[in-house]
C-alpha atoms as a PDB file:
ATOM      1  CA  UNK A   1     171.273   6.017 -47.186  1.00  0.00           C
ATOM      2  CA  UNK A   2     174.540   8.061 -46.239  1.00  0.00           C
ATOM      3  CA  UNK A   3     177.158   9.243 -48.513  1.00  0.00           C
ATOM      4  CA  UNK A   4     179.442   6.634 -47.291  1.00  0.00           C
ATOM      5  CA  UNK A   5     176.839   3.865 -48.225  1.00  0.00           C
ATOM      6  CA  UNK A   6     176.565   5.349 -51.515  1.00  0.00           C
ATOM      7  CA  UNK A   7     179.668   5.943 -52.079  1.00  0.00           C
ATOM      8  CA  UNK A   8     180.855   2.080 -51.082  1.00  0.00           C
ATOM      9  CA  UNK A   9     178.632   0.966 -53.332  1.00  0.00           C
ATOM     10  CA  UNK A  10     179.466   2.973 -56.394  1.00  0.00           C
ATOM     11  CA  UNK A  11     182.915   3.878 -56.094  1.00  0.00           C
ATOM     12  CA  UNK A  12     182.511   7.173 -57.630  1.00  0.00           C
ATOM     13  CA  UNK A  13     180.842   9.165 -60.403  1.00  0.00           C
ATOM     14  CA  UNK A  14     182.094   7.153 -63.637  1.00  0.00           C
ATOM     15  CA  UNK A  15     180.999   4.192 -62.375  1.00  0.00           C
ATOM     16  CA  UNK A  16     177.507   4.885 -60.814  1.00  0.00           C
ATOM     17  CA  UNK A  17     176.463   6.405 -64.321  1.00  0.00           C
ATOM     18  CA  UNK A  18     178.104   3.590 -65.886  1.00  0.00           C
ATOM     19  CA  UNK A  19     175.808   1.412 -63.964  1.00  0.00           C
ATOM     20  CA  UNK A  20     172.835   3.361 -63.296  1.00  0.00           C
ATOM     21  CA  UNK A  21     172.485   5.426 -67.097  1.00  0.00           C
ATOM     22  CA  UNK A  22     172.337   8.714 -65.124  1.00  0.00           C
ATOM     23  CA  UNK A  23     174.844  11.445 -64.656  1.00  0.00           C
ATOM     24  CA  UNK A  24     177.746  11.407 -62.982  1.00  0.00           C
ATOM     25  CA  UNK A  25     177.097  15.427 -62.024  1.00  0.00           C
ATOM     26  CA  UNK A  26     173.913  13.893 -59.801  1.00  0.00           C
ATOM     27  CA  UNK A  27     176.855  11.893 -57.757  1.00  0.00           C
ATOM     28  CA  UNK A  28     179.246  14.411 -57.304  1.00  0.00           C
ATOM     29  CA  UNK A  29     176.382  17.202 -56.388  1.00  0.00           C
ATOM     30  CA  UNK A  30     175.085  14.862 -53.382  1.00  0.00           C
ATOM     31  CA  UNK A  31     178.299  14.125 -52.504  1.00  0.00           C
ATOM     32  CA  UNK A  32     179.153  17.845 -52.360  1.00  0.00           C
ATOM     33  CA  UNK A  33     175.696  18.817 -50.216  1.00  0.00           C
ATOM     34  CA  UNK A  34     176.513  15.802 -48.012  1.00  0.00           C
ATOM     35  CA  UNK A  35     173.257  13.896 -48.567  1.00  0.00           C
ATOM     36  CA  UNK A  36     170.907  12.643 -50.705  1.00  0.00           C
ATOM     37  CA  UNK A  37     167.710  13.745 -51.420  1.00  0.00           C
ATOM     38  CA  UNK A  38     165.338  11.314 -50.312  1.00  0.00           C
ATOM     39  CA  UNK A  39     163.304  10.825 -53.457  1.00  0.00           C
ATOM     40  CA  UNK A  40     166.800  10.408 -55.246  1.00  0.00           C
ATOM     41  CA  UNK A  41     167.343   7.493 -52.364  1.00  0.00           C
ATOM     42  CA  UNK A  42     163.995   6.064 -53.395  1.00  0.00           C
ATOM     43  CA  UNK A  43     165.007   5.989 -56.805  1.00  0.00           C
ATOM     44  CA  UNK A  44     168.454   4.526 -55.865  1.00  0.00           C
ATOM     45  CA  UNK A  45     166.663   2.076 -53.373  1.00  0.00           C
ATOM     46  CA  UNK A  46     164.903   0.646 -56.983  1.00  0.00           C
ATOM     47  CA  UNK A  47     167.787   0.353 -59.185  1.00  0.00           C
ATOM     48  CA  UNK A  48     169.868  -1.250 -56.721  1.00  0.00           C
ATOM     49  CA  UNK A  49     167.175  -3.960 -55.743  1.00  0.00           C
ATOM     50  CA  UNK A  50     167.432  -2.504 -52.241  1.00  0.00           C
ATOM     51  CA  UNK A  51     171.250  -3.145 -52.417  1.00  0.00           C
ATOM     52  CA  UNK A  52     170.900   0.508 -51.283  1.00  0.00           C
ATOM     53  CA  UNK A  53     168.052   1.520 -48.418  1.00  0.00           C
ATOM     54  CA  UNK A  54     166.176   4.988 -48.489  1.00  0.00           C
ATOM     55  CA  UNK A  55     165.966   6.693 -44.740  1.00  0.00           C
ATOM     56  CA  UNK A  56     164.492   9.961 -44.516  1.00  0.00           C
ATOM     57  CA  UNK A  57     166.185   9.986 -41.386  1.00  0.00           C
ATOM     58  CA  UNK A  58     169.708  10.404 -43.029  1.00  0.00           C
ATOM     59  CA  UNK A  59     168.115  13.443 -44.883  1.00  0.00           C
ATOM     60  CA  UNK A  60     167.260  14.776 -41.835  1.00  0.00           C
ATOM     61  CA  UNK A  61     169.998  14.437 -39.597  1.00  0.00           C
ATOM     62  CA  UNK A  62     172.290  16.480 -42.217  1.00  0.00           C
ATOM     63  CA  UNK A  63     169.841  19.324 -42.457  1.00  0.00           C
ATOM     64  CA  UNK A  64     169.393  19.410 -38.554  1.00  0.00           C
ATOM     65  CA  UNK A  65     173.222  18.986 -38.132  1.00  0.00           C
ATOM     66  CA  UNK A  66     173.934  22.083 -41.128  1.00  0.00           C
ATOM     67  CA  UNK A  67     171.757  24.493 -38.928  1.00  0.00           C
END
């Protein structure tokens, strides 16, 4: 999943912990490195009932891009 997906589905940092029972600082830190962390996705890909999708490929094309 991409920031952008993430970030349509939550709205923003109140809300995802509002919704998910974790911190809001986990939000804003992924949206600050410009990805998530693919066993965050995974986790994400669970609470949201695959609302949200986990690709290791969106991991990977910011860390290849950042280089």
């Amino acid at each position: 999943m991409t920031i952008e997906e993430f970030k349509a589905y939550y709205g923003n940092g109140y809300q995802f912990s509002r919704r998910t029972g974790l911190g809001a600082t986990s939000f804003h830190s992924w949206v600050a490195r410009g990805y998530i962390p693919i066993a965050s996705q995974v986790r994400l890909e669970k609470i949201t009932d695959g609302g949200l999708r986990a690709r290791f490929e969106d991991v990977l094309n910011v860390e290849l891009d950042g280089d």
